[in-house]
Protein backbone atom coordinates (compact mmCIF):
# COMPACT_ATOMS: atom_id res chain seq x y z
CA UNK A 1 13.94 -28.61 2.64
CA UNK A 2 15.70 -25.82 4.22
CA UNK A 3 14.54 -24.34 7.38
CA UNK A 4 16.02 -20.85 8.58
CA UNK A 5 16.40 -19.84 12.03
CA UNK A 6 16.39 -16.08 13.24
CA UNK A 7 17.05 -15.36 16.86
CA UNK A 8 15.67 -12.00 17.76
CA UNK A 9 17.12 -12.97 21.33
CA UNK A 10 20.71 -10.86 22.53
CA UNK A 11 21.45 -13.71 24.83
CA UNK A 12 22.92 -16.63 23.33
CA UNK A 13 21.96 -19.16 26.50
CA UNK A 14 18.51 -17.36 26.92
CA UNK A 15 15.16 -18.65 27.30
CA UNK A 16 14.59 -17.92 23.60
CA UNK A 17 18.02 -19.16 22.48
CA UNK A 18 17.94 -22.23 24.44
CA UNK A 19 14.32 -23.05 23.36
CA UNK A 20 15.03 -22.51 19.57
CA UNK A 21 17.79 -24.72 20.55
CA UNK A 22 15.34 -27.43 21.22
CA UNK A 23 13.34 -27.12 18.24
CA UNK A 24 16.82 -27.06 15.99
CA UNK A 25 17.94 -30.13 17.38
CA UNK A 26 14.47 -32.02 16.72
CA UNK A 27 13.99 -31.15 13.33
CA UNK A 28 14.48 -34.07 10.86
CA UNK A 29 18.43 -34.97 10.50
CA UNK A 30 17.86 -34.76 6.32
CA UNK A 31 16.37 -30.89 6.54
CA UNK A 32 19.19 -28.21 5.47
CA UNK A 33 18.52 -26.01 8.99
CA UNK A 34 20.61 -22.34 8.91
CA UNK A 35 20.77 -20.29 12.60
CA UNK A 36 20.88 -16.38 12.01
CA UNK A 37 21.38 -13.94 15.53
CA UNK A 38 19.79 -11.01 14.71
CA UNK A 39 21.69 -9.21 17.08
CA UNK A 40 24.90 -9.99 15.21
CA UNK A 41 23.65 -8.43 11.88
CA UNK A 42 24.23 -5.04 10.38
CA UNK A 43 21.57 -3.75 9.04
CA UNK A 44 20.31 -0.08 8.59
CA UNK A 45 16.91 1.33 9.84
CA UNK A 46 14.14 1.14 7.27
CA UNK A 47 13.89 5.03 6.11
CA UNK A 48 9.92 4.86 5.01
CA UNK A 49 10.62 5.96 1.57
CA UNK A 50 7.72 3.12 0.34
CA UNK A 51 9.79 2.58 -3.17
CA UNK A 52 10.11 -0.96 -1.92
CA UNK A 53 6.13 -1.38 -2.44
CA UNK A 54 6.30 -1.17 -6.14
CA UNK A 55 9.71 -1.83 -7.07
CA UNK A 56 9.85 -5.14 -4.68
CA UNK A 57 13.49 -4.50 -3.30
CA UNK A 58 14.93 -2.18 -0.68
CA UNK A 59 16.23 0.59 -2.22
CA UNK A 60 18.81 1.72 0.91
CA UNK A 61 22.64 0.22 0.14
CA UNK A 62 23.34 -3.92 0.46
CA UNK A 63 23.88 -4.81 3.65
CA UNK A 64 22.48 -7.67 5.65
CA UNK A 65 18.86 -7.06 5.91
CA UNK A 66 19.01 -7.71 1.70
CA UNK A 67 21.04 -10.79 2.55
CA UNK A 68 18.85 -12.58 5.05
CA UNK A 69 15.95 -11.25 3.15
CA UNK A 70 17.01 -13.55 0.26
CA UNK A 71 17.53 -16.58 2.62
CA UNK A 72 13.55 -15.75 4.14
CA UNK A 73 12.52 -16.50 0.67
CA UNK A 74 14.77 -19.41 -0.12
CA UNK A 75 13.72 -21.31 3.12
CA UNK A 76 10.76 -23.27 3.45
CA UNK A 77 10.17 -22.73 6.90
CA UNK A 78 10.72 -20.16 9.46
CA UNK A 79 11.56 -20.50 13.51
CA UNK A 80 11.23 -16.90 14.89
CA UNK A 81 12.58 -16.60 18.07
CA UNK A 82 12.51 -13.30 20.61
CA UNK A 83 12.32 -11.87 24.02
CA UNK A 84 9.30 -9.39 24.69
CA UNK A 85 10.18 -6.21 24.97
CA UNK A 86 7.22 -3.59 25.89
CA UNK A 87 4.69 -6.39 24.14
CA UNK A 88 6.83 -6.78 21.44
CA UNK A 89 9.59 -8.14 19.43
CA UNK A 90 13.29 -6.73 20.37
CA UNK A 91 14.94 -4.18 18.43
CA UNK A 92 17.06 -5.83 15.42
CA UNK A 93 14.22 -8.47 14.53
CA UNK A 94 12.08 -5.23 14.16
CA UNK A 95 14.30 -3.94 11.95
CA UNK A 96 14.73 -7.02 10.08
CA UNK A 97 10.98 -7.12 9.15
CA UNK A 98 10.65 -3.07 8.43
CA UNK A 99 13.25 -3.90 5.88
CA UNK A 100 12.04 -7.34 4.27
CA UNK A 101 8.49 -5.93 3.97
CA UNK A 102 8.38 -6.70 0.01
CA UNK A 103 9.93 -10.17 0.53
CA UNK A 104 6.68 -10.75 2.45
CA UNK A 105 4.38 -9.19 0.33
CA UNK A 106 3.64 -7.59 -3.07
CA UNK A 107 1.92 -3.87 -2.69
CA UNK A 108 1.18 -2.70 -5.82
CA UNK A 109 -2.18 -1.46 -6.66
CA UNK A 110 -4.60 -2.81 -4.58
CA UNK A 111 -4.54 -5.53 -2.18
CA UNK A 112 -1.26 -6.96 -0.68
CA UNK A 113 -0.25 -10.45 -1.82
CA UNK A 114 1.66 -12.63 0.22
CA UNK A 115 5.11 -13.83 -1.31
CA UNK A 116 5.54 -16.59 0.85
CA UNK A 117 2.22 -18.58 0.88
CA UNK A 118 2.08 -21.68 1.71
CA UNK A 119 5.45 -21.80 3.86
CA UNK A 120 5.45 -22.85 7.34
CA UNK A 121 6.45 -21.11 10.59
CA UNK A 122 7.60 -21.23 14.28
CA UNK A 123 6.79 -18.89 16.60
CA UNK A 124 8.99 -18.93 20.66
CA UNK A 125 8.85 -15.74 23.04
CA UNK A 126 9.79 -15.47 26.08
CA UNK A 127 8.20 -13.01 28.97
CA UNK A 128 9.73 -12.03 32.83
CA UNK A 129 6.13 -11.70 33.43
CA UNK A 130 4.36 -14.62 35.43
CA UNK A 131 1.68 -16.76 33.12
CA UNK A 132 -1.28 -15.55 32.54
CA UNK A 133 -0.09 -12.29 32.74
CA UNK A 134 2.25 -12.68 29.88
CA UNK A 135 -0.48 -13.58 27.32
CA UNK A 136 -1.93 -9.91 27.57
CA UNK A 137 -1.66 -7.78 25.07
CA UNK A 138 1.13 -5.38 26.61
CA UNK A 139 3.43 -8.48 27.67
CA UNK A 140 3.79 -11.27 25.26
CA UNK A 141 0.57 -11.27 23.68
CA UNK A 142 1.47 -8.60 21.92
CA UNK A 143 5.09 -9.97 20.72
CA UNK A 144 3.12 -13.29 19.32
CA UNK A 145 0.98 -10.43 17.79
CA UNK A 146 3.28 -8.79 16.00
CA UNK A 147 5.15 -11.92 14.78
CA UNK A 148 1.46 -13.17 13.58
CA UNK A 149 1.23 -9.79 11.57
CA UNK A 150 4.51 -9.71 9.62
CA UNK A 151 4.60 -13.94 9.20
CA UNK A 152 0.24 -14.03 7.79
CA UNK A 153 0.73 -11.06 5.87
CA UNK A 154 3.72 -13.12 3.75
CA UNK A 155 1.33 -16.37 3.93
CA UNK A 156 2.88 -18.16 6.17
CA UNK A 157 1.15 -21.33 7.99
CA UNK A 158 1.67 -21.06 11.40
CA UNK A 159 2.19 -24.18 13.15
CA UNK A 160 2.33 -22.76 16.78
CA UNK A 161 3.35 -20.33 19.25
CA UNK A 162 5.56 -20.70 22.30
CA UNK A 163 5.44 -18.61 25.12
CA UNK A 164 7.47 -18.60 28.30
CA UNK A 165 6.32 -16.68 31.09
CA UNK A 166 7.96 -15.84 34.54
CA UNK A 167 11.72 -16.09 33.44
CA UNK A 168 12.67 -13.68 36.08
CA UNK A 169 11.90 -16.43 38.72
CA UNK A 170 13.19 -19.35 36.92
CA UNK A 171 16.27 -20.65 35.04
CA UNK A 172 15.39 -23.86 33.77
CA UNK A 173 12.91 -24.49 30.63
CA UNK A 174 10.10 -26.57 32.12
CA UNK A 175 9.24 -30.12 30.83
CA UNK A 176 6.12 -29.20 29.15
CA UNK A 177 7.32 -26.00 27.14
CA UNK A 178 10.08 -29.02 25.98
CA UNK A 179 7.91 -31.39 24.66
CA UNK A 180 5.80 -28.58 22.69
CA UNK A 181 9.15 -27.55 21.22
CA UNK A 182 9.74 -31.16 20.15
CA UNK A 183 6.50 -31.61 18.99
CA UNK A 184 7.08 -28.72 16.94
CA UNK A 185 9.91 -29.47 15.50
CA UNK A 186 8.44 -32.86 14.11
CA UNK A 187 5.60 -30.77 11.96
CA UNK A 188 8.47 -28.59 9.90
């Protein structure tokens, strides 16, 4: 079973990185487990031209959105990883998504249907904002939103959501927010 990895997070020893780290290092020994940074890819901006909704490929030149697009439907599980930015993913996961929209889900005529049913996924944020603050809508509520959006509409099963709040007055990943990586971990 092969379990892929993206790290929407710029900083490789972030709260994000180091919590993805967790749940990478938990994950059963015999499961085929690929990291991707995000940040280190080159991909263009989706250009809205909507000839991926029929067609079901990007039409804009190969680069790696197509290529990690083809390892989101290989893998059997995702772990999506990213800081909150204004309530919401960063930057180059964005972009990711905009571009992988038909490896998600089918638009032709009529209702979308979801390419990836069935398939499992991870969700880990992290927030400068103290808890509960972080769980509104405008902090990381809204990035566990948005991740929700993109991974349902594909069909994914979403086994949980991590959030870490106040990392502006912390360094260390608390005990707890360990453990529900872990535990995690155990259900890809």
């Amino acid at each position: 079973m092969s379990i892929l990895i993206l790290n929407g997070s710029p900083k490789k020893s972030g709260y994000t990185s180091r919590t993805i780290k967790i749940i990478a290092d938990n994950i059963d020994k015999d499961k085929d487990v690929e990291w991707i940074d995000v940040y280190g890819l080159n991909i263009k901006p989706c250009i809205g031209c909507m000839k991926c909704r029929p067609d079901g490929v990007c039409v804009l030149p190969a680069d790696d959105g197509h290529r990690v697009g083809k390892k989101i439907s290989a893998a059997r599980a995702l772990v999506v990883g990213t800081p909150t930015y204004w309530g919401n993913m960063s930057g180059p996961l964005k972009v990711l998504f905009d571009r992988n929209v038909p490896v998600f889900e089918y638009i032709g005529k009529g209702f979308p249907i979801p390419r990836q049913k069935g398939k499992k996924a991870i969700i880990v944020t992290a927030a400068a904002s103290p808890w509960p603050y972080s769980l509104l809508g405008s902090q990381a509520g809204g990035t566990i939103r948005a991740l929700r959006t993109v991974l349902q509409s594909g069909g994914y099963r979403i086994l949980g959501s991590i959030c870490i709040s106040g990392t502006m007055n912390s360094k260390e990943i608390t005990g707890s927010t360990i453990r529900q990586a872990q535990k995690l971990a155990r259900r890809l």
